[in-house]
Protein backbone atom coordinates (compact mmCIF):
# COMPACT_ATOMS: atom_id res chain seq x y z
CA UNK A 1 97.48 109.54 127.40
CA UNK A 2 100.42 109.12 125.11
CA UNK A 3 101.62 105.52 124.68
CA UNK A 4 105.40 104.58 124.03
CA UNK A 5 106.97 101.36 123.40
CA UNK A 6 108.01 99.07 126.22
CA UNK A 7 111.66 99.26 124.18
CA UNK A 8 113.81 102.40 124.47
CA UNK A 9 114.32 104.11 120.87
CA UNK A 10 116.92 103.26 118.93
CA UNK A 11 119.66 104.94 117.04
CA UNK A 12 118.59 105.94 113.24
CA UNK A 13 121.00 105.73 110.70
CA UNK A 14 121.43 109.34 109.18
CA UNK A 15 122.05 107.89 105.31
CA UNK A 16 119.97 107.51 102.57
CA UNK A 17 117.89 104.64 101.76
CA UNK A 18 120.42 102.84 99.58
CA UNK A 19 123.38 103.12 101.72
CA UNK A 20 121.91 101.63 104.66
CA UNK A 21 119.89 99.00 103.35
CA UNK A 22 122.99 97.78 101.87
CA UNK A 23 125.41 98.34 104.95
CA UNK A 24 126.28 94.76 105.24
CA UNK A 25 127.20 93.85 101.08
CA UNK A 26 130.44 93.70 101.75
CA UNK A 27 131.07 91.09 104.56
CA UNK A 28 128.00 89.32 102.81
CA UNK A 29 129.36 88.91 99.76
CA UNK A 30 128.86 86.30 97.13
CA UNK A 31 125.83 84.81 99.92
CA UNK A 32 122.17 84.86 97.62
CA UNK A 33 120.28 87.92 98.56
CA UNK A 34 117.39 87.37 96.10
CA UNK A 35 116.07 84.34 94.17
CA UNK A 36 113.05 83.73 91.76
CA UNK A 37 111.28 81.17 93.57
CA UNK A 38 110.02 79.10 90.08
CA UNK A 39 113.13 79.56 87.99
CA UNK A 40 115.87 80.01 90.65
CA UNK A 41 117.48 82.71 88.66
CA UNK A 42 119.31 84.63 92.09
CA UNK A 43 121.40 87.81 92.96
CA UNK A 44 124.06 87.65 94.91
CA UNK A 45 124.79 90.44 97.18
CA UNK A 46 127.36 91.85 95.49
CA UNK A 47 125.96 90.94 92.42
CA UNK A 48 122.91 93.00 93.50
CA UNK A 49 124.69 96.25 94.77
CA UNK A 50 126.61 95.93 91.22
CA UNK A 51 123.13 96.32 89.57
CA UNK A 52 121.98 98.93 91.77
CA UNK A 53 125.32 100.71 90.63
CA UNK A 54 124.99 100.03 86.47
CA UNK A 55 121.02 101.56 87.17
CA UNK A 56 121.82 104.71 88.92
CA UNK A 57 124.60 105.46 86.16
CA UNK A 58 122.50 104.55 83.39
CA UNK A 59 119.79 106.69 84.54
CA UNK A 60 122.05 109.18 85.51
CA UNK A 61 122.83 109.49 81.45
CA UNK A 62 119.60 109.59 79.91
CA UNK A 63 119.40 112.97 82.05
CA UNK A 64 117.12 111.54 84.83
CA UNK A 65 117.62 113.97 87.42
CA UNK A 66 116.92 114.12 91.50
CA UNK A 67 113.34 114.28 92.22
CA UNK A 68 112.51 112.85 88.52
CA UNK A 69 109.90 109.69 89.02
CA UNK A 70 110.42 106.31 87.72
CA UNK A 71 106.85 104.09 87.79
CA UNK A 72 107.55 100.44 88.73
CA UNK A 73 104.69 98.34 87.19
CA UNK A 74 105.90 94.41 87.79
CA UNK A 75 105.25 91.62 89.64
CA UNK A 76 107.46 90.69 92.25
CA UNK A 77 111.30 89.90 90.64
CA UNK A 78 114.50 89.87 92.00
CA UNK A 79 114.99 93.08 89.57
CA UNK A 80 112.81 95.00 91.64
CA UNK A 81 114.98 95.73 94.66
CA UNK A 82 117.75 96.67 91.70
CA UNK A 83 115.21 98.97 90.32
CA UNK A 84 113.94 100.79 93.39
CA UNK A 85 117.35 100.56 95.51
CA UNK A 86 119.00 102.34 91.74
CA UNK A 87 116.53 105.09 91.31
CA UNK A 88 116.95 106.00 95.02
CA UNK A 89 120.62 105.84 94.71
CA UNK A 90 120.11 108.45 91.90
CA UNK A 91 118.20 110.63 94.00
CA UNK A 92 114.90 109.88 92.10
CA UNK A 93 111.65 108.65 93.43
CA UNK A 94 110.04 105.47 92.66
CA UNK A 95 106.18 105.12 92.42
CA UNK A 96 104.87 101.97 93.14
CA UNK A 97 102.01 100.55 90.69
CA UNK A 98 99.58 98.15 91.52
CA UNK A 99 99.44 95.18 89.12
CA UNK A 100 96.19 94.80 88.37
CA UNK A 101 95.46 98.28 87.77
CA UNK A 102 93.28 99.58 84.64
CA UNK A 103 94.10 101.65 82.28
CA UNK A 104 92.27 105.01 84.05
CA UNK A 105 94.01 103.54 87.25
CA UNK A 106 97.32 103.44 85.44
CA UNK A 107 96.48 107.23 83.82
CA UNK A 108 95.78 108.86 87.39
CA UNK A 109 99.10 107.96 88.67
CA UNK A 110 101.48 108.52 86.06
CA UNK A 111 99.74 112.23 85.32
CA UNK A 112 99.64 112.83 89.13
CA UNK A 113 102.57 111.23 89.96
CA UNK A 114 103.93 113.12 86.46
CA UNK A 115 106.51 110.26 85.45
CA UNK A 116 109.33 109.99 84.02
CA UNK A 117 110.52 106.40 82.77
CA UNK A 118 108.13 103.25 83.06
CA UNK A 119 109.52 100.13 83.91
CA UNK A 120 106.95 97.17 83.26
CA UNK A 121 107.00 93.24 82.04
CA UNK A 122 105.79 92.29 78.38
CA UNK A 123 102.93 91.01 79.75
CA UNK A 124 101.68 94.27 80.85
CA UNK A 125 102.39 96.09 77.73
CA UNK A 126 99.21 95.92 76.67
CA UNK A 127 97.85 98.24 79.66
CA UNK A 128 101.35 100.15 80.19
CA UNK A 129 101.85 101.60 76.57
CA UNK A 130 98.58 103.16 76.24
CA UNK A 131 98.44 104.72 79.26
CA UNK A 132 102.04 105.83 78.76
CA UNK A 133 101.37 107.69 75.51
CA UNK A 134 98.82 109.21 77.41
CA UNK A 135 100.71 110.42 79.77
CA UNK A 136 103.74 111.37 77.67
CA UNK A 137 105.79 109.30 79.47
CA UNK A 138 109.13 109.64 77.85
CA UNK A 139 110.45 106.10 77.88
CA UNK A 140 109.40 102.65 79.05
CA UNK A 141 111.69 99.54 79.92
CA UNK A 142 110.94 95.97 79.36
CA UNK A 143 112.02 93.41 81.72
CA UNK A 144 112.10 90.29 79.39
CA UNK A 145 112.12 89.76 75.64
CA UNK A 146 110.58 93.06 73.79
CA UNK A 147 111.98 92.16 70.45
CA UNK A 148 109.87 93.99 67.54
CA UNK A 149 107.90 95.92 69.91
CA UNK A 150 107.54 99.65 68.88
CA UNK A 151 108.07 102.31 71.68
CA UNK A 152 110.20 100.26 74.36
CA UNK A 153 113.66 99.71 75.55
CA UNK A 154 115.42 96.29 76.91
CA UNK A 155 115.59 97.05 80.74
CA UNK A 156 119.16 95.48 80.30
CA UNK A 157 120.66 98.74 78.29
CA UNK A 158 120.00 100.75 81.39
CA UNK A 159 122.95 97.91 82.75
CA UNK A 160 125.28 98.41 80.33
CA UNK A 161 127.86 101.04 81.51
CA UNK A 162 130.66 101.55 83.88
CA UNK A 163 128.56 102.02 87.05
CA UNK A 164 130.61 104.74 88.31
CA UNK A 165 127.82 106.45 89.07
CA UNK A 166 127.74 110.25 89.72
CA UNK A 167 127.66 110.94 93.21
CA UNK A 168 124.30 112.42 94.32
CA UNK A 169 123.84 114.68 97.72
CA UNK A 170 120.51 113.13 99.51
CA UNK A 171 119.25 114.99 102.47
CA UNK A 172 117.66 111.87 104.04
CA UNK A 173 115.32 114.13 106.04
CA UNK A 174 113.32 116.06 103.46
CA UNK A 175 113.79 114.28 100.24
CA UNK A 176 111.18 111.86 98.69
CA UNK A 177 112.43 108.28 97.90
CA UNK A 178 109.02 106.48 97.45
CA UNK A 179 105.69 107.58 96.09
CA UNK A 180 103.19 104.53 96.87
CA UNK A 181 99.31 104.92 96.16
CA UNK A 182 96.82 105.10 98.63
CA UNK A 183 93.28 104.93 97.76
CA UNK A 184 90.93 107.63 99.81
CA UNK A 185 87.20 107.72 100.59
CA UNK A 186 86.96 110.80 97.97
CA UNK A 187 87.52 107.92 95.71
CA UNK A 188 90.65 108.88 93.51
CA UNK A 189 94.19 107.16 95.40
CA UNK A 190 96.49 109.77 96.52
CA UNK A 191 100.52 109.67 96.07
CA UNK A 192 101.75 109.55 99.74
CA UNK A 193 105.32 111.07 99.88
CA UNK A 194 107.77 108.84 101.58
CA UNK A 195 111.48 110.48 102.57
CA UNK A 196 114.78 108.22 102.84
CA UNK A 197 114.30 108.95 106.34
CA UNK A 198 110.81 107.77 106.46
CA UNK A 199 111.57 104.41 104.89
CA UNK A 200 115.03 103.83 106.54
CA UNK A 201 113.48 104.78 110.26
CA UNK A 202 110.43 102.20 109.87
CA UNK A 203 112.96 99.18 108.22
CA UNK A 204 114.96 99.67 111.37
CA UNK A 205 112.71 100.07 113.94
CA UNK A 206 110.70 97.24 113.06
CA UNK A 207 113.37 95.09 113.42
CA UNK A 208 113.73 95.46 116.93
CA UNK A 209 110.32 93.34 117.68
CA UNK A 210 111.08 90.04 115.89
CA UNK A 211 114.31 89.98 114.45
CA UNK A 212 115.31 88.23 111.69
CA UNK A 213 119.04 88.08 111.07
CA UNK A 214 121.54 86.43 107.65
CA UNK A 215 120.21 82.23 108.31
CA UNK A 216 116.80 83.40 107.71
CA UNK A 217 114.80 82.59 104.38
CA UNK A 218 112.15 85.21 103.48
CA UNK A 219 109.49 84.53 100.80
CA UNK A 220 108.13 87.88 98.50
CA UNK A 221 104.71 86.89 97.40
CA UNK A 222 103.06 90.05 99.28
CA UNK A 223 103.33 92.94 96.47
CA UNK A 224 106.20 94.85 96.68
CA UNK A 225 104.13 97.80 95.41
CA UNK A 226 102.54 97.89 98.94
CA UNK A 227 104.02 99.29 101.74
CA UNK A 228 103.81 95.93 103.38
CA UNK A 229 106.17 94.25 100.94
CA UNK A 230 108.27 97.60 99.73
CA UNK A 231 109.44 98.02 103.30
CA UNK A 232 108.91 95.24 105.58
CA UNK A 233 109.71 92.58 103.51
CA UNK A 234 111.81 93.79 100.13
CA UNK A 235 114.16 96.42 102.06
CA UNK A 236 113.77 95.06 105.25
CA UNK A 237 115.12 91.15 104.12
CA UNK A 238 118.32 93.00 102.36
CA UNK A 239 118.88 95.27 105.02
CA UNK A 240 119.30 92.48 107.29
CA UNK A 241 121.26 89.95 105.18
CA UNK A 242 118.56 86.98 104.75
CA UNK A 243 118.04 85.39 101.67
CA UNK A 244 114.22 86.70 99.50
CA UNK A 245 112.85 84.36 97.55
CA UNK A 246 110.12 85.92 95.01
CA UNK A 247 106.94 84.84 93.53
CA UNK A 248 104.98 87.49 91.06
CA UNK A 249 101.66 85.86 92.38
CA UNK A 250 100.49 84.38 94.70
CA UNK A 251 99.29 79.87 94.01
CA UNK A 252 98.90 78.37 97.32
CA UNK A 253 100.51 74.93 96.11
CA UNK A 254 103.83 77.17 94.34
CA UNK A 255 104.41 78.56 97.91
CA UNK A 256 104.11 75.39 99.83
CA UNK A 257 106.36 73.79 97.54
CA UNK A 258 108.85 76.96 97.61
CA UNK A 259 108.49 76.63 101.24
CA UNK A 260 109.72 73.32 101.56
CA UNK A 261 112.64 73.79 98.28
CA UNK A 262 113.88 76.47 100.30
CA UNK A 263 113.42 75.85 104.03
CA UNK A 264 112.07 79.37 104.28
CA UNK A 265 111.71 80.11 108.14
CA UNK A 266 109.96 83.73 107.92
CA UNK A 267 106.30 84.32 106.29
CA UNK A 268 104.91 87.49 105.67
CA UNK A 269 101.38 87.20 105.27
CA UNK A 270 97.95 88.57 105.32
CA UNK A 271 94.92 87.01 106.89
CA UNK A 272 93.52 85.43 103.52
CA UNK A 273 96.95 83.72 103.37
CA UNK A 274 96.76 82.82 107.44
CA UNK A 275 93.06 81.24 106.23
CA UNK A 276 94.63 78.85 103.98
CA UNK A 277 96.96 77.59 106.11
CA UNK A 278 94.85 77.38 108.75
CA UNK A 279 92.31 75.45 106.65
CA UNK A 280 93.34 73.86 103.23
CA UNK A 281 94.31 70.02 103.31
CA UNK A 282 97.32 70.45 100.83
CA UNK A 283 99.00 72.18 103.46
CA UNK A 284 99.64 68.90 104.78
CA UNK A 285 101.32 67.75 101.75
CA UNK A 286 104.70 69.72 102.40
CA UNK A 287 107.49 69.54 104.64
CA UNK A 288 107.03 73.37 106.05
CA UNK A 289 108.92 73.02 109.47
CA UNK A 290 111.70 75.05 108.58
CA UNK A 291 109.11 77.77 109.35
CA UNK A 292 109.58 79.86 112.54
CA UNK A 293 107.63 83.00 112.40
CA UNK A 294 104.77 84.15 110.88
CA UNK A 295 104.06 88.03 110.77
CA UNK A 296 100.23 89.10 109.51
CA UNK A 297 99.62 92.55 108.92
CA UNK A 298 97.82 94.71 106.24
CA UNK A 299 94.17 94.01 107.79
CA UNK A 300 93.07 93.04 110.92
CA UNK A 301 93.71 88.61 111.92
CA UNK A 302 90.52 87.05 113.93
CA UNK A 303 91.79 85.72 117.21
CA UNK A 304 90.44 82.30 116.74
CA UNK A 305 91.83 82.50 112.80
CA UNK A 306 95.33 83.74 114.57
CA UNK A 307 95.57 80.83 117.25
CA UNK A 308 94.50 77.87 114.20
CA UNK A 309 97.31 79.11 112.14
CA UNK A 310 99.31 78.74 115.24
CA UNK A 311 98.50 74.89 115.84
CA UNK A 312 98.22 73.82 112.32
CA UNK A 313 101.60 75.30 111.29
CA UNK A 314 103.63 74.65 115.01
CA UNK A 315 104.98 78.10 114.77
CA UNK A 316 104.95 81.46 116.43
CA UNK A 317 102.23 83.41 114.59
CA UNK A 318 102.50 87.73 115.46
CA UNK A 319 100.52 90.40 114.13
CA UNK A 320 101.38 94.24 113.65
CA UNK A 321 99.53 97.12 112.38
CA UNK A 322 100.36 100.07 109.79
CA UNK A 323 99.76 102.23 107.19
CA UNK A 324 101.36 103.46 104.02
CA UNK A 325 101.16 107.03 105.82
CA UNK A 326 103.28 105.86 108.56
CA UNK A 327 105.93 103.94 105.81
CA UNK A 328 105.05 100.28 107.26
CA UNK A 329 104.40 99.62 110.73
CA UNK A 330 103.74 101.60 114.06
CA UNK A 331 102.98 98.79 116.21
CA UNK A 332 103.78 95.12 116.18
CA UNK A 333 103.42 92.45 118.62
CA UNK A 334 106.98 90.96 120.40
CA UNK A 335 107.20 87.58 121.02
CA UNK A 336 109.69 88.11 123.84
CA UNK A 337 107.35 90.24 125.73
CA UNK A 338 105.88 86.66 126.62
CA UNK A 339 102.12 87.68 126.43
CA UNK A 340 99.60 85.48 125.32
CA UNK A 341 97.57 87.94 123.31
CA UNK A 342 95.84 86.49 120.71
CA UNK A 343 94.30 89.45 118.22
CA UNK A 344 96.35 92.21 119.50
CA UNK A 345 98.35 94.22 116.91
CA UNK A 346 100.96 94.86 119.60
CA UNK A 347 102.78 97.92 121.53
CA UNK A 348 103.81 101.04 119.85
CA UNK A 349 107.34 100.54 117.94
CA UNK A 350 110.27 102.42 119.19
CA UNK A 351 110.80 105.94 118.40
CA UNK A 352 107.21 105.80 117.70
CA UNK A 353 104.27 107.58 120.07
CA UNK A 354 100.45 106.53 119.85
CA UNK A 355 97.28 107.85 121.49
CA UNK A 356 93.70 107.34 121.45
CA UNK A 357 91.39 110.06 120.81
CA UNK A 358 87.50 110.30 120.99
CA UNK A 359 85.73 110.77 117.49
CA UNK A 360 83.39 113.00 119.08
CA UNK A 361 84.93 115.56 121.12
CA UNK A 362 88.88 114.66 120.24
CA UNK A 363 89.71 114.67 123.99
CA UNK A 364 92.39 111.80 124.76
CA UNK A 365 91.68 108.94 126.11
CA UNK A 366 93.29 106.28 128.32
CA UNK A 367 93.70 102.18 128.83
CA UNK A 368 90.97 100.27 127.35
CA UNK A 369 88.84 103.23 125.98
CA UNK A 370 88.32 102.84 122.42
CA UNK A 371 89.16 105.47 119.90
CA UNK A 372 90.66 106.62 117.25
CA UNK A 373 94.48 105.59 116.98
CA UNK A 374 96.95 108.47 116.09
CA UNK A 375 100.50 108.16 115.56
CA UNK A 376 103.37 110.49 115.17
CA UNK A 377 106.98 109.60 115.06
CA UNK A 378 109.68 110.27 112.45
CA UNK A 379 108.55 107.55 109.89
CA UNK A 380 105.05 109.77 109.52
CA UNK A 381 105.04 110.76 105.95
CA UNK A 382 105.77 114.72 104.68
CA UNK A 383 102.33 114.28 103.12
CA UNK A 384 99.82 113.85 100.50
CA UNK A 385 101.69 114.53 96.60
CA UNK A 386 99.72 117.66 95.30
CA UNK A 387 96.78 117.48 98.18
CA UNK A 388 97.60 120.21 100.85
CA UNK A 389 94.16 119.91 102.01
CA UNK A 390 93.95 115.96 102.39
CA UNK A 391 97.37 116.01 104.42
CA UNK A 392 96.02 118.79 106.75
CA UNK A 393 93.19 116.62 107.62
CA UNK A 394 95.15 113.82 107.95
CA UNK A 395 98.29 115.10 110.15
CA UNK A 396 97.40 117.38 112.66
CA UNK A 397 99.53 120.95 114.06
CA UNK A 398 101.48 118.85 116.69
CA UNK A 399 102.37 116.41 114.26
CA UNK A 400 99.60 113.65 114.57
CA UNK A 401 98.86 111.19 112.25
CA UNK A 402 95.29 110.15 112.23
CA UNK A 403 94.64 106.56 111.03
CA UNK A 404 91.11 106.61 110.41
CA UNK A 405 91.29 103.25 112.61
CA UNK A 406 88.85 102.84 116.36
CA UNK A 407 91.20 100.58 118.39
CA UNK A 408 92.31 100.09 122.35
CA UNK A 409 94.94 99.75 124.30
CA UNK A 410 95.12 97.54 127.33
CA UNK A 411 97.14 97.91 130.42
CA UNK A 412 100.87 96.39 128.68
CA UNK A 413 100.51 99.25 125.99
CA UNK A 414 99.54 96.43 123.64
CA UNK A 415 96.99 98.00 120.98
CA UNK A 416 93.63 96.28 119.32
CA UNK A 417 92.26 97.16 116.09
CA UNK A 418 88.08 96.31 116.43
CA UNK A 419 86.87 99.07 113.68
CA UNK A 420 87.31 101.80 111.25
CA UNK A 421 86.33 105.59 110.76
CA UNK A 422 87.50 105.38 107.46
CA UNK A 423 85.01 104.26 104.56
CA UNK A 424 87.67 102.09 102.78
CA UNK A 425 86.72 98.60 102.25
CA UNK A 426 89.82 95.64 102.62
CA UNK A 427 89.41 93.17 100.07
CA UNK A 428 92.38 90.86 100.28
CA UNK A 429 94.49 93.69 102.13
CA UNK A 430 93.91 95.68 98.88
CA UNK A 431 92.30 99.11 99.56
CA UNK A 432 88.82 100.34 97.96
CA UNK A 433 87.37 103.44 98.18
CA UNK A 434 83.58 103.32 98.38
CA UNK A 435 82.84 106.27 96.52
CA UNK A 436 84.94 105.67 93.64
CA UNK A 437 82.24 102.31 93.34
CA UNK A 438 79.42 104.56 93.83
CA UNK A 439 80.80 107.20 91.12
CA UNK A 440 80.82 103.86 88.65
CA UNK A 441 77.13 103.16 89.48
CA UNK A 442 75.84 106.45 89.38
CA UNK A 443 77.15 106.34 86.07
CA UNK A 444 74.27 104.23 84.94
CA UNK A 445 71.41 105.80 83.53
CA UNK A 446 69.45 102.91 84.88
CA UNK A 447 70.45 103.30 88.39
CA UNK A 448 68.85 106.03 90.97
CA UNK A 449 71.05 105.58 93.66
CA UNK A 450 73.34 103.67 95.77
CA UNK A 451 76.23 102.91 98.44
CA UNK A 452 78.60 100.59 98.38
CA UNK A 453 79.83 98.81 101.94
CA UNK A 454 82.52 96.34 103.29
CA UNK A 455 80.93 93.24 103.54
CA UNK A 456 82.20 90.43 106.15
CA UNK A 457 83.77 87.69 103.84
CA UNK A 458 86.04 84.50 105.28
CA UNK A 459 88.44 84.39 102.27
CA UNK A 460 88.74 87.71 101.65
CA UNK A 461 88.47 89.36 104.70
CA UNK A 462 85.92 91.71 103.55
CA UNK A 463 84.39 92.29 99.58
CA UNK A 464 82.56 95.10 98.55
CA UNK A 465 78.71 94.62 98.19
CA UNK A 466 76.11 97.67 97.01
CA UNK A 467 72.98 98.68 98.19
CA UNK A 468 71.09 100.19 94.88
CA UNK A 469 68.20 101.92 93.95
CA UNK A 470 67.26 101.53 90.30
CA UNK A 471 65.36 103.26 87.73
CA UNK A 472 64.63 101.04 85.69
CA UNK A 473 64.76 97.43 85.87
CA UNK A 474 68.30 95.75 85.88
CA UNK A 475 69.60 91.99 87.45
CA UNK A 476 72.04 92.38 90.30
CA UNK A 477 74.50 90.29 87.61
CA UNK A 478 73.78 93.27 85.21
CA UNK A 479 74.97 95.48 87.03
CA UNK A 480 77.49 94.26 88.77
CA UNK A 481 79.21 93.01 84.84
CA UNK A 482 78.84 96.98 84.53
CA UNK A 483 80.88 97.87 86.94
CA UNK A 484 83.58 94.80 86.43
CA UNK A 485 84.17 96.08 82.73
CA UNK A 486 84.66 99.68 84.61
CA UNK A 487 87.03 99.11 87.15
CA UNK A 488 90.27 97.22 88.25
CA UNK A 489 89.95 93.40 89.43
CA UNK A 490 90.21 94.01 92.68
CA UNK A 491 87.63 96.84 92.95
CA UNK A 492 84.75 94.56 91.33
CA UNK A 493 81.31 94.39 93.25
CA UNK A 494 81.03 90.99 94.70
CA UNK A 495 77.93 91.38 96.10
CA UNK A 496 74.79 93.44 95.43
CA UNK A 497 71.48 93.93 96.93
CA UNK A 498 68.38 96.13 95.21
CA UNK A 499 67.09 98.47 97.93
CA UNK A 500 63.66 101.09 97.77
CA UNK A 501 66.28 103.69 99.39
CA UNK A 502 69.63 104.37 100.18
CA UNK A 503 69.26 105.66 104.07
CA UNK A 504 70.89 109.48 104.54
CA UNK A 505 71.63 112.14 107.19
CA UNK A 506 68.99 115.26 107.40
CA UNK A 507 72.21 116.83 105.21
CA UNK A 508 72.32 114.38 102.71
CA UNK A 509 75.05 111.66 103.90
CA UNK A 510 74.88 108.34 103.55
CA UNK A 511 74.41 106.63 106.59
CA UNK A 512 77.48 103.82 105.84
CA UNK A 513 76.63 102.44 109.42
CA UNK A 514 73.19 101.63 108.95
CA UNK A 515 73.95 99.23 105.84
CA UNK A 516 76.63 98.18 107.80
CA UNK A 517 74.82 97.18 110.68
CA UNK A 518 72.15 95.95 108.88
CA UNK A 519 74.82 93.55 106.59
CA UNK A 520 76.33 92.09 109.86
CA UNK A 521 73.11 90.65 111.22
CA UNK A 522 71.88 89.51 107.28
CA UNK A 523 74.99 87.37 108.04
CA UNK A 524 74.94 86.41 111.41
């Protein structure tokens, strides 16, 4: 059974990226599109296409060519919609970089990725020129002061030009505009190749759920390396004339307080962010009834989590469900339907199929059945950078998207989210790959074996914990320091547990769903 959205499709614009996303600069004008939420430094729109102009032409003369790859390794600025709206004016391709990545992190996706130009923040240096000399990375770009730093260029002397920028053909279709990282259970992330028609087809058709139109106020504090905040929030704000407001990390008191200084009426959150205002008493502090809508995606919301947010904050709370593979969202929930559907992730988007499929036998299956969710519409990525194998496993003959996510569908066409096939653990919407964990461990000569699991966790939404079989004797703090000093913050082992043996198939698997199990009723 083959479910479509409740809304017919809509018309796609046949542009690239740039030109549609800013459609609307002229009758906008001089209105703010972006601000820094601490300093209030802002962009106009026209002040922002202007920048977006000066970038593409200065790239444009330091010989960066269509289909060349510019790494984008900041926090969350205003700069960065100049930055990634530029390079895909200039028919290059940005690759998103996580902020708290390592240096190996950092190594894998610049060589895989094989970049070009590095744009970072001084504060990052420290991680960003090492890696880039490794990489032979050809020239980096400092937002902020870099006086009598060796090896960098002011950001600003990309600016400094006519912006008359050479005109660049774009086939929307087949060429890639974004190259965003997403982590695997083989353990090493793979570069998922997004086209201008990819990213422009999932910023438009998401806006037909909840829209959000010029009077609305936005706040970035979701990382606009993720496909969460690249599309649905950085793109999708401009796209539709509201006013962003950014914040490179996340304090809980700095976004109440930006909440109330700027009357902001849309959140983007994940369910971490829905816990604390759900729970924490300085919520209660600020004036936050400007707020509307709030839209949680990137892991799956608890009903009862879902409807406290709802009360606490007196506004419409909505969740929606995607993947970087599917450039954003496939399904979110619309508050006009009417439902009262607490926990669902919604109906299918327009222009969007889903199905259900059994794990077992792969035969589809119909209302209320749980299964695997698989998705195929034009906003389905062209596939895996440099990993034929990984995107025929992933997108099947007919065009099929498998998600790696169990999940039903009721009788509306409205879709839940209960489990996953995948081995990827969620901690804070941020993905881990189990076996990249166990590779770290194994790497100890003091430890015999292991597996690492998603453990429940309130906060976080899940943290990973490993079961491990040692050697020789070592302190769960032991080796969990190991592994911190090894890997990104993110990616640390929060929890640990020292096991006789790590349970395994007759052909040598690890039985994830035994620990699993046997995790959920440790906590129960």
């Amino acid at each position: 059974m083959i479910f479509k959205s409740n809304q017919a499709d809509v018309d796609i614009p046949g542009s690239d990226l740039t030109t549609v996303v800013l459609g609307r600069v002229d009758e906008l004008g001089d209105k703010v599109a972006l601000v820094e939420g601490l300093s209030q430094r802002s962009l106009s729109y026209n002040q922002l296409k202007q920048q977006i102009d000066h970038l593409a032409t200065g790239l444009s003369q330091r010989s960066f060519k269509k289909g060349d790859v510019l790494a984008i390794f900041c926090p969350n600025l205003p700069e960065y919609a100049v930055i990634f709206l530029g390079v895909a004016k200039a028919g290059g391709i940005n690759t998103t970089v996580n902020s708290i990545y390592s240096h190996d992190d950092l190594v894998h996706q610049f060589k895989d990725s094989a970049t070009k130009y590095l744009v970072t923040i001084p504060q990052f240096l420290d991680r960003a020129l090492p890696a880039a000399a490794e990489c032979d990375i050809e020239e980096v770009f400092v937002l902020g002061d870099c006086e009598g730093i060796e090896g960098v260029t002011p950001f600003a002397e990309l600016l400094e030009n006519d912006g008359n920028a050479p005109s660049i053909f774009i086939n929307p279709e087949v060429d890639i505009v974004a190259l965003p990282y997403s982590s695997g259970t083989t353990g090493l992330s793979k570069g998922v190749m997004l086209t201008h028609r990819n990213l422009v087809t999932n910023m438009v058709i998401s806006c037909e759920s909840n829209p959000i139109d010029e009077d609305d106020c936005l706040i970035g504090v979701l990382p606009f390396f993720h496909i969460y905040g690249m599309v649905l929030i950085l793109n999708l704000a401009i796209y539709r004339g509201a006013t962003l407001v950014t914040m490179p990390r996340f304090d809980l008191e700095q976004y109440l307080q930006i909440i109330q200084d700027y009357k902001a009426t849309c959140l983007n959150v994940v369910p971490p962010l829905v816990l604390a205002l759900a729970k924490q008493p300085m919520v209660d502090n600020y004036d936050i009834s400007s707020v509307r809508l709030i839209a949680s995606g990137a892991a799956p919301l608890g009903q009862e989590l879902e409807a406290a947010c709802a009360t606490r904050m007196n506004s419409a709370i909505y969740q929606g469900y995607g993947l970087t593979e599917v450039s954003g969202a496939c399904h979110i929930t619309r508050l006009a339907d009417g439902f009262d559907k607490t926990g669902a992730v919604g109906p299918t988007l327009p222009n969007t199929e889903s199905k259900l499929i059994d794990t077992e036998t792969g035969e589809d299956l119909g209302v209320n059945q749980r299964g695997e969710v698989l998705v195929r519409g034009p906003h389905v990525m062209a596939g895996y950078l440099n990993n034929q194998a990984a995107t025929d496993h992933s997108v099947d003959d007919e065009g099929w998207f498998h998600t790696g996510d169990i999940g039903y569908a009721d009788e509306d066409g409205y879709f839940y989210i209960v489990d996953r096939v995948k081995e990827l653990i969620k901690y804070k919407a941020y993905q881990v790959a189990p076996a990249e964990l166990e590779a770290v461990l194994l790497g100890h000569p003091s430890i015999a074996d292991c597996a690492v699991i998603p453990s429940p966790d309130e906060e976080a939404g899940e943290v990973p914990k490993a079961f491990v079989v040692l050697k020789e004797d070592m302190s769960p703090e032991e080796i969990m320091t190991y592994v911190a000093e090894k890997v990104s913050p993110h990616k640390k082992i929060r929890r640990l547990e020292i096991i006789d043996e790590i349970p395994k198939s007759a052909a040598g698997k690890i039985l994830r769903r035994v620990l699993v199990e046997k995790e959920r009723e440790s906590l129960a």
